[in-house]
C-alpha atoms as a PDB file:
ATOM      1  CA  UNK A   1     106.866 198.630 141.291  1.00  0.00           C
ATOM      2  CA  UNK A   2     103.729 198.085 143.359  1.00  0.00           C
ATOM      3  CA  UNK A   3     104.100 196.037 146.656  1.00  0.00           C
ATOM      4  CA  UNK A   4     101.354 193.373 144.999  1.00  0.00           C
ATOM      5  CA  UNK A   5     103.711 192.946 142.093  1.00  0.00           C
ATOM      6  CA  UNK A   6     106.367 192.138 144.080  1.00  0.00           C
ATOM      7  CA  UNK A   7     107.178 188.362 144.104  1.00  0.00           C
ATOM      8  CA  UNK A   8     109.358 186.859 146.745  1.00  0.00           C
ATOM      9  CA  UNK A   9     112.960 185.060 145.282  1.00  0.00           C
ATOM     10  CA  UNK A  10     114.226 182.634 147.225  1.00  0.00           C
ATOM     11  CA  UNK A  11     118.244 182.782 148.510  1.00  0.00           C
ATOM     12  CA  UNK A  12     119.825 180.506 145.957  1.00  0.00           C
ATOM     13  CA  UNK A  13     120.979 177.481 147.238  1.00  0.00           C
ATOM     14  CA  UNK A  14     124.940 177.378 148.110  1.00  0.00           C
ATOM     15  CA  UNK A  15     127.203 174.396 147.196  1.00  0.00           C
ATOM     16  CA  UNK A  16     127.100 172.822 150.289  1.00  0.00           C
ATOM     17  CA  UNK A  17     122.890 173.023 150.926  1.00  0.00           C
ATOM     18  CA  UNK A  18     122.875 171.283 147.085  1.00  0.00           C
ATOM     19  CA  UNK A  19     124.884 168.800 148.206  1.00  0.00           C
ATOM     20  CA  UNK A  20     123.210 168.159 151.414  1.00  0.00           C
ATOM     21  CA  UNK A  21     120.277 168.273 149.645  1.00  0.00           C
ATOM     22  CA  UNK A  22     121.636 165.358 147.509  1.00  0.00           C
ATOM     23  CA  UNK A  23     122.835 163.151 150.301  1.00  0.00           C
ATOM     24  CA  UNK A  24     119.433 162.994 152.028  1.00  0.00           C
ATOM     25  CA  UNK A  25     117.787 162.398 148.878  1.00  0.00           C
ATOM     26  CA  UNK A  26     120.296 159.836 147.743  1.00  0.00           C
ATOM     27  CA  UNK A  27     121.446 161.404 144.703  1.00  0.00           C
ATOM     28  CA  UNK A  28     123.254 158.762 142.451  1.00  0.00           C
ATOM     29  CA  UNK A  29     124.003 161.437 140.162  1.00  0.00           C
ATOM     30  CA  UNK A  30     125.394 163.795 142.511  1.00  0.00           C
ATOM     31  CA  UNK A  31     127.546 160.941 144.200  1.00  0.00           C
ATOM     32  CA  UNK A  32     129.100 160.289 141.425  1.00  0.00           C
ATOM     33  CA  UNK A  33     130.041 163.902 140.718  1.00  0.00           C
ATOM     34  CA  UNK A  34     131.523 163.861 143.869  1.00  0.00           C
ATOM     35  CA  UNK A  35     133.543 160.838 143.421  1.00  0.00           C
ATOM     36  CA  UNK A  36     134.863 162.172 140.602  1.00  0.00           C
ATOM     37  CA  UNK A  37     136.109 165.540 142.318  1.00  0.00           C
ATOM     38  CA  UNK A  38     137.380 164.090 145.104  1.00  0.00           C
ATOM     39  CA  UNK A  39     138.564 160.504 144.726  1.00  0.00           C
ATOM     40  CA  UNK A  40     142.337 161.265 143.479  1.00  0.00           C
ATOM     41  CA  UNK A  41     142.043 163.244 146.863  1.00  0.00           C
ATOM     42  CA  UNK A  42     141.093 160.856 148.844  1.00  0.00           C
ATOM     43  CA  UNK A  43     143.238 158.056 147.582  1.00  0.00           C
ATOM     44  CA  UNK A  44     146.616 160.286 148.054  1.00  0.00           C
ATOM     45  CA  UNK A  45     145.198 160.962 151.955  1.00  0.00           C
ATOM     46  CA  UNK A  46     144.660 157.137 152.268  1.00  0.00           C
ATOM     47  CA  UNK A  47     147.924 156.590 150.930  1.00  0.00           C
ATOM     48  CA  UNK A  48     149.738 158.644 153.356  1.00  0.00           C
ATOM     49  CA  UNK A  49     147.760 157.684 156.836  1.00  0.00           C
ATOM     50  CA  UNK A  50     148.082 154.017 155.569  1.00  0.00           C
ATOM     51  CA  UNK A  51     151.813 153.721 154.472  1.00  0.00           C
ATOM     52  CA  UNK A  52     151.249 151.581 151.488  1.00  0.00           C
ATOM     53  CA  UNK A  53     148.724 151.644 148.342  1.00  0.00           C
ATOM     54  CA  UNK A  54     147.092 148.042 148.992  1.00  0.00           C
ATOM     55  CA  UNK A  55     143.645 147.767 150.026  1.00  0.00           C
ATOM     56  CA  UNK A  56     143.525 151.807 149.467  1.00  0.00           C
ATOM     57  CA  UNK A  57     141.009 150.937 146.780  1.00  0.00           C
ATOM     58  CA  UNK A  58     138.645 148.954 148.422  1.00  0.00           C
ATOM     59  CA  UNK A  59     138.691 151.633 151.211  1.00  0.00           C
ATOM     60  CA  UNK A  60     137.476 154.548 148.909  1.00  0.00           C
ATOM     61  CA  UNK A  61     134.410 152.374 148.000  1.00  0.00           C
ATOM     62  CA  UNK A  62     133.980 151.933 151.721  1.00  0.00           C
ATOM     63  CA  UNK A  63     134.067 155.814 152.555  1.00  0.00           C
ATOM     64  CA  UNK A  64     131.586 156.760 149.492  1.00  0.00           C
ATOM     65  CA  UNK A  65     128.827 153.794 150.799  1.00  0.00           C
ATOM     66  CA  UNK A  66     129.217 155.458 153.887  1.00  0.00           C
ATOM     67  CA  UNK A  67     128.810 158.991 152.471  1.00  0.00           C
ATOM     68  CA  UNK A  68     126.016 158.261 150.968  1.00  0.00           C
ATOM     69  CA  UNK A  69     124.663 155.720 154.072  1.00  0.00           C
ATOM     70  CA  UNK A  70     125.162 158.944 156.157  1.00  0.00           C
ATOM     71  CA  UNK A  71     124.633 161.865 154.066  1.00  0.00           C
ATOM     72  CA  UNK A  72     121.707 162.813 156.294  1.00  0.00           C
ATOM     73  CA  UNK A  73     124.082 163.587 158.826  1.00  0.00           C
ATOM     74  CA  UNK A  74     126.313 166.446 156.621  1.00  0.00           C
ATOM     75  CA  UNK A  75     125.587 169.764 158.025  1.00  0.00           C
ATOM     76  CA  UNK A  76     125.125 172.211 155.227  1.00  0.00           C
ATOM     77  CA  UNK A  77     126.498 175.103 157.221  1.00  0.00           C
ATOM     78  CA  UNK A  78     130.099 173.414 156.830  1.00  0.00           C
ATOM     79  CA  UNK A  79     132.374 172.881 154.187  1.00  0.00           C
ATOM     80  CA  UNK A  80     131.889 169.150 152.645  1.00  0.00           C
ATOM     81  CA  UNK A  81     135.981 168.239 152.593  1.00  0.00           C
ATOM     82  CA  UNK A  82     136.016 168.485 156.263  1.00  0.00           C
ATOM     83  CA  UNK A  83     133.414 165.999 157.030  1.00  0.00           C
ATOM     84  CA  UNK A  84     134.232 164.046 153.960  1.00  0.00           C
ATOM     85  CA  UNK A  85     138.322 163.683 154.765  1.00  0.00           C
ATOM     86  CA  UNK A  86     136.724 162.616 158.503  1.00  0.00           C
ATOM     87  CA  UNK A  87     134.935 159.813 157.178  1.00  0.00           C
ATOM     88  CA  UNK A  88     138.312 158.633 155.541  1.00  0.00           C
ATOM     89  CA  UNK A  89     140.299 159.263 158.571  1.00  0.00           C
ATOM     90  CA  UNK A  90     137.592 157.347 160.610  1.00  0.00           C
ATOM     91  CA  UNK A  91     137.801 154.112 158.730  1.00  0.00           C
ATOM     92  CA  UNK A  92     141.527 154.409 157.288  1.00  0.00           C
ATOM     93  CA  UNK A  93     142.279 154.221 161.791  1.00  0.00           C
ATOM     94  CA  UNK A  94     139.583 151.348 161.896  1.00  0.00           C
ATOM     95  CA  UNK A  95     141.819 149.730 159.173  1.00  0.00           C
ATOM     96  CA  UNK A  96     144.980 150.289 160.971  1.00  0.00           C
ATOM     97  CA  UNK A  97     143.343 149.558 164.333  1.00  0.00           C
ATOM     98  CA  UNK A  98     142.427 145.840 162.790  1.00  0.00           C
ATOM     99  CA  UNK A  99     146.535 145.315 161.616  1.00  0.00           C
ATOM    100  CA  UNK A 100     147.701 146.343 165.053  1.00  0.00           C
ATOM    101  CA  UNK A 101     148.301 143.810 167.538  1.00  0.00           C
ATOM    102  CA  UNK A 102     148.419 146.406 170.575  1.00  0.00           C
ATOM    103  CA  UNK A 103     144.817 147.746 172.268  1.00  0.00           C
ATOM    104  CA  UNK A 104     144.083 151.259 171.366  1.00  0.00           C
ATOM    105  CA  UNK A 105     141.510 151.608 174.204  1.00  0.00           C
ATOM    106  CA  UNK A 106     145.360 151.819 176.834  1.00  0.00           C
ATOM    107  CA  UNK A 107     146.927 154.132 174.323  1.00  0.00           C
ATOM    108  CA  UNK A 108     147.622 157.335 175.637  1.00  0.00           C
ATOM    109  CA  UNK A 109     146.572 160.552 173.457  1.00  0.00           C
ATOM    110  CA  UNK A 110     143.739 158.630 171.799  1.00  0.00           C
ATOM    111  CA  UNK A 111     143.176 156.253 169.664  1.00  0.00           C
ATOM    112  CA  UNK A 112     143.629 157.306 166.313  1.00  0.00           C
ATOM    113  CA  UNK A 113     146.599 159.633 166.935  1.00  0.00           C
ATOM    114  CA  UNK A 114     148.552 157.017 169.293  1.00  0.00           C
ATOM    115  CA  UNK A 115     147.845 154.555 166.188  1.00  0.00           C
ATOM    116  CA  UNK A 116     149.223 156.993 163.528  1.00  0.00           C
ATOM    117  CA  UNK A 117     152.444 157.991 165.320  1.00  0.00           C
ATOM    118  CA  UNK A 118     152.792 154.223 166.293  1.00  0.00           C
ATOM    119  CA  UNK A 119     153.435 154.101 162.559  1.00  0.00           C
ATOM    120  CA  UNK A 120     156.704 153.429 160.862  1.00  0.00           C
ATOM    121  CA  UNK A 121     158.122 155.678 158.590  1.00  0.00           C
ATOM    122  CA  UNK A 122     157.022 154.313 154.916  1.00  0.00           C
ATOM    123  CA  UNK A 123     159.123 152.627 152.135  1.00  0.00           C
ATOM    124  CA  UNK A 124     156.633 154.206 149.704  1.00  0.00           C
ATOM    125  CA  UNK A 125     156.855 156.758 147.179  1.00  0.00           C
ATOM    126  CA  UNK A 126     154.605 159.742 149.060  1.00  0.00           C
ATOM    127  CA  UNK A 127     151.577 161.152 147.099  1.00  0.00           C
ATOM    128  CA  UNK A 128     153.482 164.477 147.333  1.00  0.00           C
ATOM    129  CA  UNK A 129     156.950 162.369 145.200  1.00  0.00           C
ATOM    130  CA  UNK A 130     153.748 161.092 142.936  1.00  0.00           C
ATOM    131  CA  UNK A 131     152.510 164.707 142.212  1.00  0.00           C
ATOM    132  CA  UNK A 132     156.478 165.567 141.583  1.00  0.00           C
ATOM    133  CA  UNK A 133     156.810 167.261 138.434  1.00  0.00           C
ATOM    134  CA  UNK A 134     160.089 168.970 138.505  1.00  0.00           C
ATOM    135  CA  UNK A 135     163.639 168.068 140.784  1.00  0.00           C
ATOM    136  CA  UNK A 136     162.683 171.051 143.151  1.00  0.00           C
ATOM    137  CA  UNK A 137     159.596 169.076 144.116  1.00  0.00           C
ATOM    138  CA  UNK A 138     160.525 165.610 144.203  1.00  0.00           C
ATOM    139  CA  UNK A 139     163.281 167.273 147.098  1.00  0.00           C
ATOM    140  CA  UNK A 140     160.236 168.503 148.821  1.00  0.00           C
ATOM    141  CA  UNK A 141     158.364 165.738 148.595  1.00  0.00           C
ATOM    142  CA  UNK A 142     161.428 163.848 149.862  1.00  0.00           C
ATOM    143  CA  UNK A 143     161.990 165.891 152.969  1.00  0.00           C
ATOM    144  CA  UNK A 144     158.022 165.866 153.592  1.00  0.00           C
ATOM    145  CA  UNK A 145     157.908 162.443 153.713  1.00  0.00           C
ATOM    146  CA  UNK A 146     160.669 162.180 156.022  1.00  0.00           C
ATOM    147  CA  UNK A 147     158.214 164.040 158.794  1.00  0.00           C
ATOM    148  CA  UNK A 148     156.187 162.160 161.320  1.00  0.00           C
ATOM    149  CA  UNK A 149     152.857 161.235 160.164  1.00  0.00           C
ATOM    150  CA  UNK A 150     150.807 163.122 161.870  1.00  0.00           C
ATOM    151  CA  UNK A 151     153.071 166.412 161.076  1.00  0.00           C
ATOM    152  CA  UNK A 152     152.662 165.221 157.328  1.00  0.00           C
ATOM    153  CA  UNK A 153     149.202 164.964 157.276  1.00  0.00           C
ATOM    154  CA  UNK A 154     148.763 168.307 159.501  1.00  0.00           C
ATOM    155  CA  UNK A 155     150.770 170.171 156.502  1.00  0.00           C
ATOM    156  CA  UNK A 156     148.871 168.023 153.895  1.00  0.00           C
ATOM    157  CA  UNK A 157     145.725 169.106 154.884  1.00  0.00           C
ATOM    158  CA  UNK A 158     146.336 172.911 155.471  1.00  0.00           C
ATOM    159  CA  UNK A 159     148.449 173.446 152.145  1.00  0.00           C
ATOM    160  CA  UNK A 160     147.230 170.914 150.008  1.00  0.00           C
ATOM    161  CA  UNK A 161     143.770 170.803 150.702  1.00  0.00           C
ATOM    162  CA  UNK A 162     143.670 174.173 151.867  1.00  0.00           C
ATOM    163  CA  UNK A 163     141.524 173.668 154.542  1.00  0.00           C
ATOM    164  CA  UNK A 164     141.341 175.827 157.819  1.00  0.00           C
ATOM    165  CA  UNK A 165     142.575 175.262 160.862  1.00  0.00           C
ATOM    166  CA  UNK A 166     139.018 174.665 162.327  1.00  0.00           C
ATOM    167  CA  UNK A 167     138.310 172.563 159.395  1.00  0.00           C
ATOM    168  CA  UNK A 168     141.573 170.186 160.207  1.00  0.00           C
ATOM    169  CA  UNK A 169     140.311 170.249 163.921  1.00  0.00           C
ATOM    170  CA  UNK A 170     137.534 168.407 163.247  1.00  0.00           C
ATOM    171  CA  UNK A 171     139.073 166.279 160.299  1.00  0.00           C
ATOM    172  CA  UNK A 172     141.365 164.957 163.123  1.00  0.00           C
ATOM    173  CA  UNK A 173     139.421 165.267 166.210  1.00  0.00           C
ATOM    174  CA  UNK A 174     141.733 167.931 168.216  1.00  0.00           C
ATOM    175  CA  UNK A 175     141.888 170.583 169.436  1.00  0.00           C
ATOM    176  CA  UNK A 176     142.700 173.789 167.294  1.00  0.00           C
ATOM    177  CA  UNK A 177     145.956 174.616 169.342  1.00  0.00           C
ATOM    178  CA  UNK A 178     146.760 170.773 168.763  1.00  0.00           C
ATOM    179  CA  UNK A 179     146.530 171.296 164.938  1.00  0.00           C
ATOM    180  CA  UNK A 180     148.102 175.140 165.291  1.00  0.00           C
ATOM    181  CA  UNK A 181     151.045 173.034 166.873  1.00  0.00           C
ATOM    182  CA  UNK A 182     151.572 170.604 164.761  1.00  0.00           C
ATOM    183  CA  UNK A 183     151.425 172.737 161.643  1.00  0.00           C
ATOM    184  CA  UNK A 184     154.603 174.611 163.073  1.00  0.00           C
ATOM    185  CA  UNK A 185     156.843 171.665 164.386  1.00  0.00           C
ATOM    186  CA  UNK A 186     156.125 170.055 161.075  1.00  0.00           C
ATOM    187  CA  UNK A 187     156.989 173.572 158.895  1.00  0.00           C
ATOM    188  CA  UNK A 188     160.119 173.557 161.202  1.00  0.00           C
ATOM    189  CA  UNK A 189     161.073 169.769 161.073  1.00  0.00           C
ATOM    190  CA  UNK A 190     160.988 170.412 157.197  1.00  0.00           C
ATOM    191  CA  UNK A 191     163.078 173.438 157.021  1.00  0.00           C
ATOM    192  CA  UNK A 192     165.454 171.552 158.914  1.00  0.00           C
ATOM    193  CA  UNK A 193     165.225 168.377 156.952  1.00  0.00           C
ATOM    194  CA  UNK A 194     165.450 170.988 153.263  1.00  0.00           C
ATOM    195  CA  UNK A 195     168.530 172.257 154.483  1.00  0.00           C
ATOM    196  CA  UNK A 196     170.018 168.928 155.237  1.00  0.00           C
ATOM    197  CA  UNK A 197     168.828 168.161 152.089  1.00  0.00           C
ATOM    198  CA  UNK A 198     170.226 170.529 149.746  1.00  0.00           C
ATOM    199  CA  UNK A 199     173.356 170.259 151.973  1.00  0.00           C
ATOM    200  CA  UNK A 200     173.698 166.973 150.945  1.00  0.00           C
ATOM    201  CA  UNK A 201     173.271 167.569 147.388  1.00  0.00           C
ATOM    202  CA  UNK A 202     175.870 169.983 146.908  1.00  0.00           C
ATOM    203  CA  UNK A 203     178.327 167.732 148.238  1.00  0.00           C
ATOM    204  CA  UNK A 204     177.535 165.182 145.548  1.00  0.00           C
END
């Protein structure tokens, strides 16, 4: 083909430059896509970083007029969960910084992590007993909710989000040897806590 017949195709634009794209332009249509794929997402996080399921609701509409408040700010290079899930994180800590009674700015390790593992363990069912389909599960999803908090939502994000550990790094705002570690003492603290588990069930 001649050179002058040659006409120049552009790269076609990736997932993440569309939606990019969308957020600076304000996109109703494409926000609501995204609600749609991620809200039952984001409401099982919430529900696990807040311990309980009220004001979880009023929270999601919080994190999407934020989304789309700050879209301009999504970099397109990145994956959209990370900075999405960071958002939540951001104002689910905001929430629990407003129930506390005790000053985060004199807790050591940070703010949002000294918060979390503040936390009590919940007297909720877990969004991993909610997803329970079969008695094998709802044992995991037992002994998972039996971890710390920030161990569960270390081993939430990397295998049920499947996100990287880079991608959890900046979810969480650590460092990638902080996430690395948690990742193992939480896949440890629920081996242990399985075979306690299915220890106990075989002596009832």
């Amino acid at each position: 083909m001649p050179a002058a017949a040659m006409t120049f195709m552009p790269p076609a634009e990736t997932e993440s430059e569309r939606i990019a794209r969308g957020l600076r332009e304000r996109d109703i249509e494409l926000l609501g896509g995204l609600v749609e794929q991620y809200q039952v997402r984001l409401v099982r996080y919430l529900i696990h970083l807040l311990g309980r399921r009220e004001q979880v609701e009023d929270l999601v509409q919080e994190i999407w007029l934020r989304v789309l408040e700050r879209g301009w700010q999504y970099d397109s290079r990145l994956r959209f969960e990370p900075w999405l899930f960071a958002i939540a994180r951001h104002l689910a800590v905001d929430l629990l910084r407003r129930r506390d009674s005790r000053s985060l700015a004199t807790a050591p390790g940070g703010g949002g992590d000294a918060l979390l593992a503040r936390r009590p363990s919940p007297g909720y069912p877990s969004p991993f007993e909610a997803a329970a389909r079969t008695e094998d599960a709802a044992r995991l999803a037992s002994c998972l909710g039996a971890l710390g908090p920030l161990y569960r939502e270390a081993l939430l994000l990397r295998f049920q989000e499947e996100m990287s550990l880079q991608e959890i790094a900046r979810v969480v705002e650590a460092p990638v040897s902080t996430v690395s570690s948690r990742i193992y003492r939480g896949l440890a603290a629920l081996r242990a806590e399985l075979e306690r588990n299915e220890n106990a069930h075989r002596r009832s």
